[in-house]
PDB file of N, CA and C in Angstrom:
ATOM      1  N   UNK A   1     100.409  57.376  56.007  1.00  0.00           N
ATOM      2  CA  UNK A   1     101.759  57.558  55.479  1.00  0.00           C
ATOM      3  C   UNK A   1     102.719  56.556  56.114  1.00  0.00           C
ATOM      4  N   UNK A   2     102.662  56.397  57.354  1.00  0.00           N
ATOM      5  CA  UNK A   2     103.484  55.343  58.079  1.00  0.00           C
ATOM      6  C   UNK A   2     103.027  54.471  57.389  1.00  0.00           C
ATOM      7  N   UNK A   3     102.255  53.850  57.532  1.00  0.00           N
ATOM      8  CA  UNK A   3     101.721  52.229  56.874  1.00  0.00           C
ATOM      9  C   UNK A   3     102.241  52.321  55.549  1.00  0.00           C
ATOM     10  N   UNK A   4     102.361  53.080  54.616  1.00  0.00           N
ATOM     11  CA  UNK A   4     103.297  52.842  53.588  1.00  0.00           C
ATOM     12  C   UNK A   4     104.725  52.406  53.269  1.00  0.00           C
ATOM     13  N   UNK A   5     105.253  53.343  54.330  1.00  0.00           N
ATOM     14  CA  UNK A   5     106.439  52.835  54.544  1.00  0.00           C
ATOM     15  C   UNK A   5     107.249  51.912  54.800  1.00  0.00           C
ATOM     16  N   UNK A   6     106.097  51.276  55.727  1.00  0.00           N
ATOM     17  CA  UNK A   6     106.344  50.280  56.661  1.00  0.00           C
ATOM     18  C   UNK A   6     106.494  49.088  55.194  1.00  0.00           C
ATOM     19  N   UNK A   7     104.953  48.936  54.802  1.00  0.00           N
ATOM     20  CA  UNK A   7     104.982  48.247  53.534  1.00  0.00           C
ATOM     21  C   UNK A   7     106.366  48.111  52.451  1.00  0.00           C
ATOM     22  N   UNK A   8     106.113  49.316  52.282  1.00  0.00           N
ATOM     23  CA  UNK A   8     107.955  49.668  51.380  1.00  0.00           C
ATOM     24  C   UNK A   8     109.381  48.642  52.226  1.00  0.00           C
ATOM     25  N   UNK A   9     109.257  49.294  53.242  1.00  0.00           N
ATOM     26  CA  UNK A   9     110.401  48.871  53.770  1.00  0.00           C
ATOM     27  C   UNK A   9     110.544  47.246  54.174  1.00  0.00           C
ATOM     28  N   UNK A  10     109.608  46.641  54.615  1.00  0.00           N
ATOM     29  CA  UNK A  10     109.561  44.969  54.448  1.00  0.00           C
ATOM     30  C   UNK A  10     109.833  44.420  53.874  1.00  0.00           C
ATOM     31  N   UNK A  11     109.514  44.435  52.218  1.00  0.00           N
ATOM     32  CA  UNK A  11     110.444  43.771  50.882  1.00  0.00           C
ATOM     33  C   UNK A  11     112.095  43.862  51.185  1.00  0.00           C
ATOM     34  N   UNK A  12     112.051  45.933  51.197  1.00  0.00           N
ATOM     35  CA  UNK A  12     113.509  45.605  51.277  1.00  0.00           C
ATOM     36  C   UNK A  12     114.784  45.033  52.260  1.00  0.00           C
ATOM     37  N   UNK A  13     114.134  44.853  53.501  1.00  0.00           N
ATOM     38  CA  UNK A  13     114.689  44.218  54.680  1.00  0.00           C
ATOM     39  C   UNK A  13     114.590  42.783  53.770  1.00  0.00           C
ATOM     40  N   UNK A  14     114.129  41.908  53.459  1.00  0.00           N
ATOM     41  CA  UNK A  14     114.135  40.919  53.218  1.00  0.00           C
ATOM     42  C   UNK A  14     115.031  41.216  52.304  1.00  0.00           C
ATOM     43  N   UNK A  15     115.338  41.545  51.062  1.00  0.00           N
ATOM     44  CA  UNK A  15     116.036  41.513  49.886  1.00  0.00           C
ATOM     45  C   UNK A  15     117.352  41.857  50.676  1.00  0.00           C
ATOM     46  N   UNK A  16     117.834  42.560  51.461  1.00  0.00           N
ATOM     47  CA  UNK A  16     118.634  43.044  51.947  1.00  0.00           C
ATOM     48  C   UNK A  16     119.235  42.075  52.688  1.00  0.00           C
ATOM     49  N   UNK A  17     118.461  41.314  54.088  1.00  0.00           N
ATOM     50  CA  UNK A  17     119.285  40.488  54.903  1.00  0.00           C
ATOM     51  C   UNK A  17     119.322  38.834  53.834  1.00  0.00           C
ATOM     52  N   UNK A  18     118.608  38.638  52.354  1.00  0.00           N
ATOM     53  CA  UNK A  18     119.197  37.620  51.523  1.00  0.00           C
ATOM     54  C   UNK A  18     120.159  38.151  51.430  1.00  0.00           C
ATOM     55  N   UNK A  19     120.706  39.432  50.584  1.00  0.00           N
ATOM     56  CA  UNK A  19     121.846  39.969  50.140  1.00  0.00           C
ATOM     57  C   UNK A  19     123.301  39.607  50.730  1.00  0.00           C
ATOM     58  N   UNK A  20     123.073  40.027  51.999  1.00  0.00           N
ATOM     59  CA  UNK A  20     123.839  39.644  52.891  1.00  0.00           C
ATOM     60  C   UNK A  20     124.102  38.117  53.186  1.00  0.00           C
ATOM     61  N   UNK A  21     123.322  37.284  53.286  1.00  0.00           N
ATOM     62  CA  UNK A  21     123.796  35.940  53.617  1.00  0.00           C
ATOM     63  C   UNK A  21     124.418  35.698  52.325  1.00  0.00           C
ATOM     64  N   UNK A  22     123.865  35.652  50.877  1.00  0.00           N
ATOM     65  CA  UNK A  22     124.932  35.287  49.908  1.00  0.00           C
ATOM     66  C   UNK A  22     126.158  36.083  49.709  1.00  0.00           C
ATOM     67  N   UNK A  23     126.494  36.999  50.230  1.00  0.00           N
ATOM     68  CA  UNK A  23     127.748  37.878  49.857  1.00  0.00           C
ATOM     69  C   UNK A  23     128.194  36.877  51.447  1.00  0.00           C
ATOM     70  N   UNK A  24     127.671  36.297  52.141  1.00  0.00           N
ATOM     71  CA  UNK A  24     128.843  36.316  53.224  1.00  0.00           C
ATOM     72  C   UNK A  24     129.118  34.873  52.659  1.00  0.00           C
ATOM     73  N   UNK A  25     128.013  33.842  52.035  1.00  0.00           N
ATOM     74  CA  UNK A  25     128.482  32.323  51.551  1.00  0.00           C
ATOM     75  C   UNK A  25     129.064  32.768  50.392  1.00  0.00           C
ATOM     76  N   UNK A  26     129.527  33.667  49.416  1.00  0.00           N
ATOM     77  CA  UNK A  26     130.209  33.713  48.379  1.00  0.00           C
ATOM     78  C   UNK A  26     131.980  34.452  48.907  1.00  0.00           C
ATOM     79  N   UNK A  27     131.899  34.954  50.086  1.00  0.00           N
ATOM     80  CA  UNK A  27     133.195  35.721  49.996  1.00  0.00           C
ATOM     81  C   UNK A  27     133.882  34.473  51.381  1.00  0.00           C
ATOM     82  N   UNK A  28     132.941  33.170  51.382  1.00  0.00           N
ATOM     83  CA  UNK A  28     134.031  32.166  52.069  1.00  0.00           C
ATOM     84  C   UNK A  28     134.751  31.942  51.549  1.00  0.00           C
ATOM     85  N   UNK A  29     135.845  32.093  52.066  1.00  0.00           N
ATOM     86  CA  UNK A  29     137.288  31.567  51.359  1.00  0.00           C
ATOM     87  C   UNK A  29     137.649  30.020  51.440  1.00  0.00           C
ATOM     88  N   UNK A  30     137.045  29.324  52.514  1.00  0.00           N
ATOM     89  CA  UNK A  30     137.369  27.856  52.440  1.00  0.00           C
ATOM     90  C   UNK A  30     136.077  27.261  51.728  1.00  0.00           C
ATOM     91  N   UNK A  31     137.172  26.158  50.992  1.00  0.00           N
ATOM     92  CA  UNK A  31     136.643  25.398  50.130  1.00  0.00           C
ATOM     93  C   UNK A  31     136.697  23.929  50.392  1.00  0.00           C
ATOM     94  N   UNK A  32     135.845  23.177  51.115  1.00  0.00           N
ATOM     95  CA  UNK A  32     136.517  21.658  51.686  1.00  0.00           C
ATOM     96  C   UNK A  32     136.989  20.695  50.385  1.00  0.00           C
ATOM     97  N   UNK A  33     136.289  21.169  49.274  1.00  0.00           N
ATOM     98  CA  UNK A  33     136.244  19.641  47.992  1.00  0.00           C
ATOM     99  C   UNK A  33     137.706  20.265  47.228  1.00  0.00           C
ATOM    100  N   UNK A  34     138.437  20.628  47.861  1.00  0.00           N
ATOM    101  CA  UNK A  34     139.622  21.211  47.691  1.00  0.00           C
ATOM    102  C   UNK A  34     140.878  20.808  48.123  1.00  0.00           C
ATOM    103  N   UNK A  35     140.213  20.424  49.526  1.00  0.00           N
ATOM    104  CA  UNK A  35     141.233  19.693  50.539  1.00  0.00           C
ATOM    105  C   UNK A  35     141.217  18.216  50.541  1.00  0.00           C
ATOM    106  N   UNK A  36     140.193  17.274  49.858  1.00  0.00           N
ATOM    107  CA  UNK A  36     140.243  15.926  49.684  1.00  0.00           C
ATOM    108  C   UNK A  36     141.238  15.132  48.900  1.00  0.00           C
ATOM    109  N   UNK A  37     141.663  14.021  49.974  1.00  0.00           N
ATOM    110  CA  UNK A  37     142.426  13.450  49.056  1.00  0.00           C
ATOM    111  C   UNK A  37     142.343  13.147  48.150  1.00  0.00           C
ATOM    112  N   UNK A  38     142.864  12.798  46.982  1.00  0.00           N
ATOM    113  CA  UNK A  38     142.765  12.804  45.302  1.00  0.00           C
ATOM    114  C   UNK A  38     143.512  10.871  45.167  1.00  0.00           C
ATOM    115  N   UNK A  39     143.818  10.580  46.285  1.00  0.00           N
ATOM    116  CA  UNK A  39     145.223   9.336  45.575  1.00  0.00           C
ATOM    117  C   UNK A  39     146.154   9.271  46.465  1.00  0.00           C
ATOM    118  N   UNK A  40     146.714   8.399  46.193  1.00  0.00           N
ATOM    119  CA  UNK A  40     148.318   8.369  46.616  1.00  0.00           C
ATOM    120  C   UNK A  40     149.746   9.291  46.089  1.00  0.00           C
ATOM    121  N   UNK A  41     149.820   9.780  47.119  1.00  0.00           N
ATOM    122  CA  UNK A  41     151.065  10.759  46.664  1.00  0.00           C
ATOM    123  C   UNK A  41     151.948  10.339  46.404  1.00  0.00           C
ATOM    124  N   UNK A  42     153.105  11.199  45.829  1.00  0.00           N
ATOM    125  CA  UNK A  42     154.391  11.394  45.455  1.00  0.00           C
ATOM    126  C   UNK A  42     155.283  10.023  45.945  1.00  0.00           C
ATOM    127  N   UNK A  43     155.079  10.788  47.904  1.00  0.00           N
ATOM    128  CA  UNK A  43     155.622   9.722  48.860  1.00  0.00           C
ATOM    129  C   UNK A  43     155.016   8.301  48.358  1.00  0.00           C
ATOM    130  N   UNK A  44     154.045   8.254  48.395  1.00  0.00           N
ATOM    131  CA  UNK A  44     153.261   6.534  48.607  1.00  0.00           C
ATOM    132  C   UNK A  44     153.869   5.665  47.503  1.00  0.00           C
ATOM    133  N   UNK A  45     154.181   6.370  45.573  1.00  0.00           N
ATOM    134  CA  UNK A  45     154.233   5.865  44.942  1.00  0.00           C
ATOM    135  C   UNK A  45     156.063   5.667  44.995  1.00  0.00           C
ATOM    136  N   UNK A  46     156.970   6.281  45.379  1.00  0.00           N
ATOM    137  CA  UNK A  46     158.253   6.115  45.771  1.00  0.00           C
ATOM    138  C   UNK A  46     158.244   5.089  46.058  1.00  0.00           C
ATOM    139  N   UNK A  47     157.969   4.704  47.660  1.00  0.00           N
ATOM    140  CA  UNK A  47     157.893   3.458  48.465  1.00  0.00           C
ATOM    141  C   UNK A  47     157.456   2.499  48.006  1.00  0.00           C
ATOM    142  N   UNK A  48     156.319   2.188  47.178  1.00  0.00           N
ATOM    143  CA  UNK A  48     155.695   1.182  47.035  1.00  0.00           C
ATOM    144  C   UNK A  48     156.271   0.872  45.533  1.00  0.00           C
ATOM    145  N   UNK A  49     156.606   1.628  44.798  1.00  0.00           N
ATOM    146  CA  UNK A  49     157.607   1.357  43.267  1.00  0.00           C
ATOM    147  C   UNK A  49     159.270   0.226  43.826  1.00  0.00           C
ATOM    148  N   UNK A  50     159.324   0.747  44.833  1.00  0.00           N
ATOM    149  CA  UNK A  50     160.602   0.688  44.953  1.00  0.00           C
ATOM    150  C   UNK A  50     160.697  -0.725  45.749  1.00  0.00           C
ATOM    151  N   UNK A  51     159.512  -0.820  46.457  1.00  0.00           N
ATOM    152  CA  UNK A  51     159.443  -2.523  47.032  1.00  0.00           C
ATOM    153  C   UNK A  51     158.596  -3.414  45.572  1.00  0.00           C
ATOM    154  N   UNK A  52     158.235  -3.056  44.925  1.00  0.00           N
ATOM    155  CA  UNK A  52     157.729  -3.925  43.578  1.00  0.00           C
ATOM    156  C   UNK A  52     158.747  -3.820  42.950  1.00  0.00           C
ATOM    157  N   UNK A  53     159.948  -2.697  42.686  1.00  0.00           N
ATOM    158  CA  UNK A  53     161.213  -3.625  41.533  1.00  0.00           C
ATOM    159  C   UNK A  53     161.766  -4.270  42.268  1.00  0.00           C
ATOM    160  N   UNK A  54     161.831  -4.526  44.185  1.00  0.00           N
ATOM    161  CA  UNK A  54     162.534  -5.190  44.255  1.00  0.00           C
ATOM    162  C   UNK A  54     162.482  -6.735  44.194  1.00  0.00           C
ATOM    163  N   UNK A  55     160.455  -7.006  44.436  1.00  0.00           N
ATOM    164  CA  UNK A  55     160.396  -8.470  44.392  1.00  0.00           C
ATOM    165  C   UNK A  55     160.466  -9.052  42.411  1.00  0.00           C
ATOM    166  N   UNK A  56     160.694  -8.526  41.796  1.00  0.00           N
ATOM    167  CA  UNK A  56     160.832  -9.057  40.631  1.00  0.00           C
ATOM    168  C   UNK A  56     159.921  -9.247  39.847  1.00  0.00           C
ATOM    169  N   UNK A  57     158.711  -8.123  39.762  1.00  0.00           N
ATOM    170  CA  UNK A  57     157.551  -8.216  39.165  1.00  0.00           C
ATOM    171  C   UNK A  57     157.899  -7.058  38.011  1.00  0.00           C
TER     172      UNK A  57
END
């Protein structure tokens, strides 16, 4: 009867501690490809607009 159990219960330890690692990589809240820069901002294109109308291009 033990040895059955034992059997039984091995799958579900495994299914169980997967369970757990994807619920803990799905309920991360940080996201890095989120935080990458994309470009030049707001600021960059101000400054750099504003020295190109002035040389006369």
């Amino acid at each position: 009867m033990l040895a059955s159990l034992n059997l039984f219960r091995q799958p579900l330890t495994f299914v169980a501690s997967k369970w757990q690692k994807l619920v803990q990589i799905a309920g991360n809240p940080y996201r890095p490809e989120l935080h990458y820069m994309r470009g030049p901002g707001p600021k960059w294109h101000a400054k750099y607009q504003a020295s190109r109308l002035n040389r006369g291009l």
